[in-house]
C-alpha atoms as a PDB file:
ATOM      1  CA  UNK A   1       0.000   0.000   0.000  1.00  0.00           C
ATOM      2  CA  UNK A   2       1.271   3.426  -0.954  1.00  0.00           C
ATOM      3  CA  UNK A   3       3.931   2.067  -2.940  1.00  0.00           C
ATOM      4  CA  UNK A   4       1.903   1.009  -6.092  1.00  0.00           C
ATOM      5  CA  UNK A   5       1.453   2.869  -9.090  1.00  0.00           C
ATOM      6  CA  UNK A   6      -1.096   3.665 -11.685  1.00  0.00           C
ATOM      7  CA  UNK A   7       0.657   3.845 -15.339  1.00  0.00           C
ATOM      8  CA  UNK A   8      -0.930   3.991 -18.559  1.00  0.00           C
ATOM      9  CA  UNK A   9       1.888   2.387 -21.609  1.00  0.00           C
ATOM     10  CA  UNK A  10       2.292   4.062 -25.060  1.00  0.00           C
ATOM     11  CA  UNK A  11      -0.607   1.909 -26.309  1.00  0.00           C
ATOM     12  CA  UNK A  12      -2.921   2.987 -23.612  1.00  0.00           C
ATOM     13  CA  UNK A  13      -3.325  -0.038 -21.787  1.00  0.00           C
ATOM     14  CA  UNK A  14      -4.041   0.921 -17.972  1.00  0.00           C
ATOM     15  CA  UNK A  15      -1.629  -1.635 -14.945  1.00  0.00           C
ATOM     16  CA  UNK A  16      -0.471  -1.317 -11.728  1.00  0.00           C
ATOM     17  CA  UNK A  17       3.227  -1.229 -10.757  1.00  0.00           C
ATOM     18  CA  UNK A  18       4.719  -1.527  -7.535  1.00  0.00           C
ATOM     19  CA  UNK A  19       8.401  -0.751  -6.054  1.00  0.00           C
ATOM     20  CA  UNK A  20      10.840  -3.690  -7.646  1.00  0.00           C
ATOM     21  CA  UNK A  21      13.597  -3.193  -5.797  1.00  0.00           C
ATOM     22  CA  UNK A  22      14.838  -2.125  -2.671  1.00  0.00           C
ATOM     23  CA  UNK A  23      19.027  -1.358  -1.934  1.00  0.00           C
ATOM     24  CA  UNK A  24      19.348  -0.753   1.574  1.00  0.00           C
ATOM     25  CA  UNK A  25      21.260   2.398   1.574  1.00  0.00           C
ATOM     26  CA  UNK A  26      22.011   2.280   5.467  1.00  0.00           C
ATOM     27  CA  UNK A  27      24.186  -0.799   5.037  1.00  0.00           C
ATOM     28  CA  UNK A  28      26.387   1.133   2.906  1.00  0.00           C
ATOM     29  CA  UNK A  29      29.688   2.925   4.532  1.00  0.00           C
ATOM     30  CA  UNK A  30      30.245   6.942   3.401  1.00  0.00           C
ATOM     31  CA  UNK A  31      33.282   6.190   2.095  1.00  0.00           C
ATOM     32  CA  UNK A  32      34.359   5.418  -1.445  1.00  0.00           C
ATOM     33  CA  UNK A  33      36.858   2.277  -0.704  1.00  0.00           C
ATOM     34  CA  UNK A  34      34.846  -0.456  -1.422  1.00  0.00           C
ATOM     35  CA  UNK A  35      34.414  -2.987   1.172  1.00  0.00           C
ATOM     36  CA  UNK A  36      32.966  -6.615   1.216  1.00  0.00           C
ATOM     37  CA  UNK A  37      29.113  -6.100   0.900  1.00  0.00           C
ATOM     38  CA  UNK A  38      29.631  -3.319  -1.511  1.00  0.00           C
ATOM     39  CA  UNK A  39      30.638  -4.977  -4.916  1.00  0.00           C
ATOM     40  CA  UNK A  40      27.056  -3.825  -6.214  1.00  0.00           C
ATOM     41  CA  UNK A  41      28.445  -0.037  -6.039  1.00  0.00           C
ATOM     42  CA  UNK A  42      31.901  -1.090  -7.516  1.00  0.00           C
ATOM     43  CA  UNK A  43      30.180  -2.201 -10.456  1.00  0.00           C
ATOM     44  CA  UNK A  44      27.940   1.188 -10.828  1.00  0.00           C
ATOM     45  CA  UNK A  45      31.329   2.914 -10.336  1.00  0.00           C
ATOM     46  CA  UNK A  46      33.029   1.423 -13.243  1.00  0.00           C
ATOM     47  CA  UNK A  47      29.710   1.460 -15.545  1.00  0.00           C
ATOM     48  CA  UNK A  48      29.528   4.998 -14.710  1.00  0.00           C
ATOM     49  CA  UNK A  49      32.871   5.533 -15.839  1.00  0.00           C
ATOM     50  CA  UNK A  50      32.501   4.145 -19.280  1.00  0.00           C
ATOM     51  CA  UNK A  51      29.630   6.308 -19.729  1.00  0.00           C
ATOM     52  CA  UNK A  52      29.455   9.624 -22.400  1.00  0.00           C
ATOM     53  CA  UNK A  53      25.316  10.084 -20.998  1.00  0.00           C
ATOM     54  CA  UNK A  54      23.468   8.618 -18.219  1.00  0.00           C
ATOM     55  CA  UNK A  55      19.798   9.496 -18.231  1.00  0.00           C
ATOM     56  CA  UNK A  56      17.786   8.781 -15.070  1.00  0.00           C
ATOM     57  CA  UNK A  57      14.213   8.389 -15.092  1.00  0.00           C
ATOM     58  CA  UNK A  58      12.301   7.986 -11.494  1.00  0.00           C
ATOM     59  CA  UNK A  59      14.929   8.490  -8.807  1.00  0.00           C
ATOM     60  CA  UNK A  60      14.697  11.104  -6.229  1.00  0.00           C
ATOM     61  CA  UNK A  61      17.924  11.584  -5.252  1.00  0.00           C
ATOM     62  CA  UNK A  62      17.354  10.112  -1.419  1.00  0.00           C
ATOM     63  CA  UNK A  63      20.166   7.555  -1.519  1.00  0.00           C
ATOM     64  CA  UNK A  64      23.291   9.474  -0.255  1.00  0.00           C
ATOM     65  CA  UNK A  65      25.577   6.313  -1.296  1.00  0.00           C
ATOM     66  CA  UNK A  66      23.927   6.823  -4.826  1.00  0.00           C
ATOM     67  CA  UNK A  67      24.290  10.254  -5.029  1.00  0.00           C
ATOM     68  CA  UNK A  68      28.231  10.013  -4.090  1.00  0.00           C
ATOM     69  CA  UNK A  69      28.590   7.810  -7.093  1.00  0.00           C
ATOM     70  CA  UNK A  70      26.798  10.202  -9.320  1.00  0.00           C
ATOM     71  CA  UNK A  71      28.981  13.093  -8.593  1.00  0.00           C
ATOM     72  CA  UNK A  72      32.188  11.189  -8.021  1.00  0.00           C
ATOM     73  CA  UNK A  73      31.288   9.945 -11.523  1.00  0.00           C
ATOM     74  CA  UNK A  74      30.720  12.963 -13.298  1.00  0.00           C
ATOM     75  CA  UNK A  75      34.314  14.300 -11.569  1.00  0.00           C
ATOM     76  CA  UNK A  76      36.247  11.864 -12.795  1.00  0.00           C
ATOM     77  CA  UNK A  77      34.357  11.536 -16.307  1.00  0.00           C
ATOM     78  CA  UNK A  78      34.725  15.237 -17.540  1.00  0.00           C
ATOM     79  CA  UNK A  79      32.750  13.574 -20.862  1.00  0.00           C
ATOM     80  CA  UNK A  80      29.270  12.677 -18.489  1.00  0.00           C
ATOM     81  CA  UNK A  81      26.301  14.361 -19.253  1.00  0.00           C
ATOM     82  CA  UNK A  82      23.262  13.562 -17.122  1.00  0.00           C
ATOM     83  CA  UNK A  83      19.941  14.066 -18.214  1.00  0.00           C
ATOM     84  CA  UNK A  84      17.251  13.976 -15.375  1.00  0.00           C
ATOM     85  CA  UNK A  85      13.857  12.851 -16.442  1.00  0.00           C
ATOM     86  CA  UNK A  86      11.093  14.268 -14.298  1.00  0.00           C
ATOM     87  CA  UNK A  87       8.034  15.801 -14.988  1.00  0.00           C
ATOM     88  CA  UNK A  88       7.856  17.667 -11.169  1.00  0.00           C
ATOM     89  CA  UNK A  89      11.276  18.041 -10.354  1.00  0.00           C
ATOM     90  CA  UNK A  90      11.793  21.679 -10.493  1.00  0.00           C
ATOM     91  CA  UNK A  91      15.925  22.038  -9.357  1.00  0.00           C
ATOM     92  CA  UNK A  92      18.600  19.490  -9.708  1.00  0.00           C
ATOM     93  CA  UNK A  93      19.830  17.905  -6.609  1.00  0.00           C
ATOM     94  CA  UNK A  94      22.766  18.725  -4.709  1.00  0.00           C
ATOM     95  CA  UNK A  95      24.744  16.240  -5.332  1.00  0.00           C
ATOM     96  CA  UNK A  96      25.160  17.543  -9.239  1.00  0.00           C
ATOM     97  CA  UNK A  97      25.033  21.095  -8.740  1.00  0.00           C
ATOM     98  CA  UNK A  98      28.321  21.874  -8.972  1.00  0.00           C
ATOM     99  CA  UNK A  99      28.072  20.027 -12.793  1.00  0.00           C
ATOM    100  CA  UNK A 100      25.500  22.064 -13.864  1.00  0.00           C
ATOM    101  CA  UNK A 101      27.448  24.058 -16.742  1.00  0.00           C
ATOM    102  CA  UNK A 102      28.120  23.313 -20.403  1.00  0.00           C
ATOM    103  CA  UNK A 103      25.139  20.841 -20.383  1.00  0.00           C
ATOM    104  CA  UNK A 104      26.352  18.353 -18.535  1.00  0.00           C
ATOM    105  CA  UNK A 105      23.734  18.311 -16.383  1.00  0.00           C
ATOM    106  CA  UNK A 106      19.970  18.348 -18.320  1.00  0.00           C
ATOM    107  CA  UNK A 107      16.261  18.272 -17.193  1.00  0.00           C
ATOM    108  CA  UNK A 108      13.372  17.024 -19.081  1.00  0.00           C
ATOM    109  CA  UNK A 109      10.310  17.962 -17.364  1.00  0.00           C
ATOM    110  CA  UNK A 110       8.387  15.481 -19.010  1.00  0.00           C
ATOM    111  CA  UNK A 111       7.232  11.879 -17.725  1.00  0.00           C
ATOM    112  CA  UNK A 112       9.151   8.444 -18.735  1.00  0.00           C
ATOM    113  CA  UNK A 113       6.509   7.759 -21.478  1.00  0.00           C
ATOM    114  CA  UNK A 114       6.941  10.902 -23.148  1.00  0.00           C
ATOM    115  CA  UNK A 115      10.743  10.559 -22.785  1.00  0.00           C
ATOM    116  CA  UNK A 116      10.853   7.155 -24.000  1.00  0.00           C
ATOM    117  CA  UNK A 117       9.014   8.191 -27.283  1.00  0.00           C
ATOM    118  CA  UNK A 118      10.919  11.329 -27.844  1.00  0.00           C
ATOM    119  CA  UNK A 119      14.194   9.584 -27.808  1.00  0.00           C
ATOM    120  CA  UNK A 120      12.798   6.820 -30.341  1.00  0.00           C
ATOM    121  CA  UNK A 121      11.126   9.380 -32.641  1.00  0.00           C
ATOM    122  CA  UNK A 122      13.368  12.631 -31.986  1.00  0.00           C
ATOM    123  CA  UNK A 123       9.945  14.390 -32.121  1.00  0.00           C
ATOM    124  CA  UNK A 124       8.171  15.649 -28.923  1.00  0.00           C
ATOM    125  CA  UNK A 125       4.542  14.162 -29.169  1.00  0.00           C
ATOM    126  CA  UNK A 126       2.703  17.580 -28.800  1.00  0.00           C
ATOM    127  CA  UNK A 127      -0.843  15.789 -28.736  1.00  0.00           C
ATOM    128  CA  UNK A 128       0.068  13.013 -26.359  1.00  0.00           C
ATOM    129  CA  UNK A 129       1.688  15.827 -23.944  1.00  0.00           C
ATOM    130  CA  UNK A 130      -2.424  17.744 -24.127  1.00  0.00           C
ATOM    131  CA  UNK A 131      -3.813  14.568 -23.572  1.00  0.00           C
ATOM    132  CA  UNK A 132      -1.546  13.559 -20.377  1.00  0.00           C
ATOM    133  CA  UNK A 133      -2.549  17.142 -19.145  1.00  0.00           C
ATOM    134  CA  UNK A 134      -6.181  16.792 -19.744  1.00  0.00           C
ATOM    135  CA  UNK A 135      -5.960  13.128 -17.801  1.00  0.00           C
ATOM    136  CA  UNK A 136      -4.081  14.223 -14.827  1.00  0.00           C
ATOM    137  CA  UNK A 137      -7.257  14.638 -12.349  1.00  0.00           C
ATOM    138  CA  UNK A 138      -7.855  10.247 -13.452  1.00  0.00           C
ATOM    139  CA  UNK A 139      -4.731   9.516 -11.560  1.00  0.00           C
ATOM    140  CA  UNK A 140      -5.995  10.978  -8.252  1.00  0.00           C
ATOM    141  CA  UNK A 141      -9.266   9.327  -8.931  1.00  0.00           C
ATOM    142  CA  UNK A 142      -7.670   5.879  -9.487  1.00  0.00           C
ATOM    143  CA  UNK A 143      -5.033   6.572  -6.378  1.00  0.00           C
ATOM    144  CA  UNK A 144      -8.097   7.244  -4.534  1.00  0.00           C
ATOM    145  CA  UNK A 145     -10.355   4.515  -5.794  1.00  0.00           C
ATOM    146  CA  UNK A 146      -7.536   1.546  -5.214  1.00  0.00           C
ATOM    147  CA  UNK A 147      -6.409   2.903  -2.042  1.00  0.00           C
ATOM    148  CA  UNK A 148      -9.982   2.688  -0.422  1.00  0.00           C
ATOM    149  CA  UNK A 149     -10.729  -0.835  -2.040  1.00  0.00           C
ATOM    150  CA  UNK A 150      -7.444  -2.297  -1.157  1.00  0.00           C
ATOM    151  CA  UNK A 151      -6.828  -1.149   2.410  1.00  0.00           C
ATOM    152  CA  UNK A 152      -5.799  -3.876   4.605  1.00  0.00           C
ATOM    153  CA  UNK A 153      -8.049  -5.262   6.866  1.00  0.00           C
END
């Protein structure tokens, strides 16, 4: 409860998604020696490192052990760009502030959907953008609607 999600896909087809994953940032040290437990972030460090654009899509910037990697990345990757897909975030987190020159560091206020099309089509879908606009008020309806049916007993 609470950590579902009402989507509707490119076709229009209506689902539910929920949370897939969950990385248990408190088990993580501050530091950026790697230690046994950690071989997850070693990975992201040297995938991030290989990396001329990154583009995230649904990450809110709470995970401080993420967000380490992220900047550490774009410091020792002078070629990184990020572009931060987000139809409400309105300022670019902390951690990439500093990065936030030359277009490094991007925003696309715009949702994954309309991302995801864009960067197949290189066209912004205008009429799909009205139309997500128009249906905003349905998601608070449906939030509301499966909250009250589902509540646990």
């Amino acid at each position: 409860m609470g950590q579902d999600r009402a989507i509707i896909d490119l076709g229009g087809k209506f689902d539910i998604i929920s949370k897939s994953m969950l990385t248990g940032g408190r088990k993580y040290s501050g530091i950026s020696n790697i230690k046994e437990g950690e071989e997850k972030l070693q990975i992201l460090d040297g995938v991030l490192g290989m990396l001329d654009e990154l583009t995230i899509i649904g990450y809110g910037f709470a995970d401080e052990h993420i967000n380490f990697r992220l900047s550490n990345a774009m410091l020792l990757n002078p070629k990184l760009k990020i572009m931060i897909v987000d139809p409400y975030r309105t300022e670019i987190s902390l951690c990439l502030r500093q990065f936030d020159y030359g277009g490094r560091v991007r925003r696309a206020a715009y949702s994954a959907p309309q991302w995801m099309e864009y960067r197949a089509t290189g066209v912004w879908n205008q009429a799909k953008t009205k139309t997500l606009k128009e249906n905003e008020h349905f998601r608070t309806e449906i939030k509301n609607f499966v909250e009250t049916h589902l509540k646990p007993a």
